[in-house]
Protein backbone atom coordinates (compact mmCIF):
# COMPACT_ATOMS: atom_id res chain seq x y z
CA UNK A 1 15.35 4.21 15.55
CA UNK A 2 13.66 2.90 12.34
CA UNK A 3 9.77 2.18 11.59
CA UNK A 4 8.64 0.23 8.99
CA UNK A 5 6.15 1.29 6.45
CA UNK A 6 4.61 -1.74 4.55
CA UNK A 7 2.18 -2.62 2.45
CA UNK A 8 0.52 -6.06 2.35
CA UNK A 9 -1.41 -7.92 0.00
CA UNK A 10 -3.96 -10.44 1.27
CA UNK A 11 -5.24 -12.51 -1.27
CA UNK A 12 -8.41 -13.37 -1.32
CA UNK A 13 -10.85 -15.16 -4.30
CA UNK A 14 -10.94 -12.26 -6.74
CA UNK A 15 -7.43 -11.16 -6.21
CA UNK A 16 -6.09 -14.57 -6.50
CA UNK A 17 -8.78 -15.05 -9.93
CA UNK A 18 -7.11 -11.39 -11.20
CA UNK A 19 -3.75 -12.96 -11.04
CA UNK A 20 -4.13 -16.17 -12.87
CA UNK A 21 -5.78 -13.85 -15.57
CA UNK A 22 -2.67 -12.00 -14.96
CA UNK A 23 -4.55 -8.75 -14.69
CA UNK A 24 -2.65 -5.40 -14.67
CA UNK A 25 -1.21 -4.64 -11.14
CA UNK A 26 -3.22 -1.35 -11.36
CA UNK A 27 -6.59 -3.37 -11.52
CA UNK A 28 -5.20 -5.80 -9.05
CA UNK A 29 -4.56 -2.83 -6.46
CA UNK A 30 -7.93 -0.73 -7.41
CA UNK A 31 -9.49 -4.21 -6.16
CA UNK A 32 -6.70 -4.94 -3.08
CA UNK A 33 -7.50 -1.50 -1.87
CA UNK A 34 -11.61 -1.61 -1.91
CA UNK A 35 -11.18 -4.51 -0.55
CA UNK A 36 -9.55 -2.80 2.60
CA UNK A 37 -5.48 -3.02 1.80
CA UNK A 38 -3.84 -0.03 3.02
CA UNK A 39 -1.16 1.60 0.88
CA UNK A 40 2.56 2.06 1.48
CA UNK A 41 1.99 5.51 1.40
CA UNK A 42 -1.18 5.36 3.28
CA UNK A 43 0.47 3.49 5.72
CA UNK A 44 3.35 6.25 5.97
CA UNK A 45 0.88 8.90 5.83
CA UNK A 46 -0.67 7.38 9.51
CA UNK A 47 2.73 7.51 10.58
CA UNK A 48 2.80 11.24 9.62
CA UNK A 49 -0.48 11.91 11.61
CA UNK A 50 1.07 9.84 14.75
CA UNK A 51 4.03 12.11 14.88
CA UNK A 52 6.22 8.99 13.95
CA UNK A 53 7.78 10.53 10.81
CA UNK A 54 7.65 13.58 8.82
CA UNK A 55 5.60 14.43 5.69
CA UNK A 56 9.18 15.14 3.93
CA UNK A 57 10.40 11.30 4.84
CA UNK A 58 7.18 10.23 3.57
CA UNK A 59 7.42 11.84 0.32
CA UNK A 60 11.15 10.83 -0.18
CA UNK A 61 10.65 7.20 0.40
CA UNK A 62 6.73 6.74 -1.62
CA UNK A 63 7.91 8.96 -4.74
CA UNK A 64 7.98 6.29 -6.80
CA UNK A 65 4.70 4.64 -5.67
């Protein structure tokens, strides 16, 4: 079977105010994440804890991120 790691991005005021100012994506995630977003490799890192996946599949599939 497969599990899906995700990351979602709820906008709220000063997200949506960073991207009509079309702020860089790496000040629009420093805000997403204090403001409680979870990472896709955060989110595959939970799976790693959970004994869902391994630390190696994690790695492979977040390298770029």
């Amino acid at each position: 079977g497969r599990v899906a790691v995700v990351e979602v991005l709820n906008l709220n005021d000063e997200i949506k105010e960073l991207i009509m100012k079309r702020a860089d994506s790496n000040q629009i995630k420093k805000v997403a994440v204090a403001s409680g977003m979870e990472t896709l490799r955060d989110n595959a890192l939970r799976k790693v804890l959970a004994g869902i996946t391994t630390i190696e599949e994690v790695m492979r599939i977040t390298a770029d991120f």
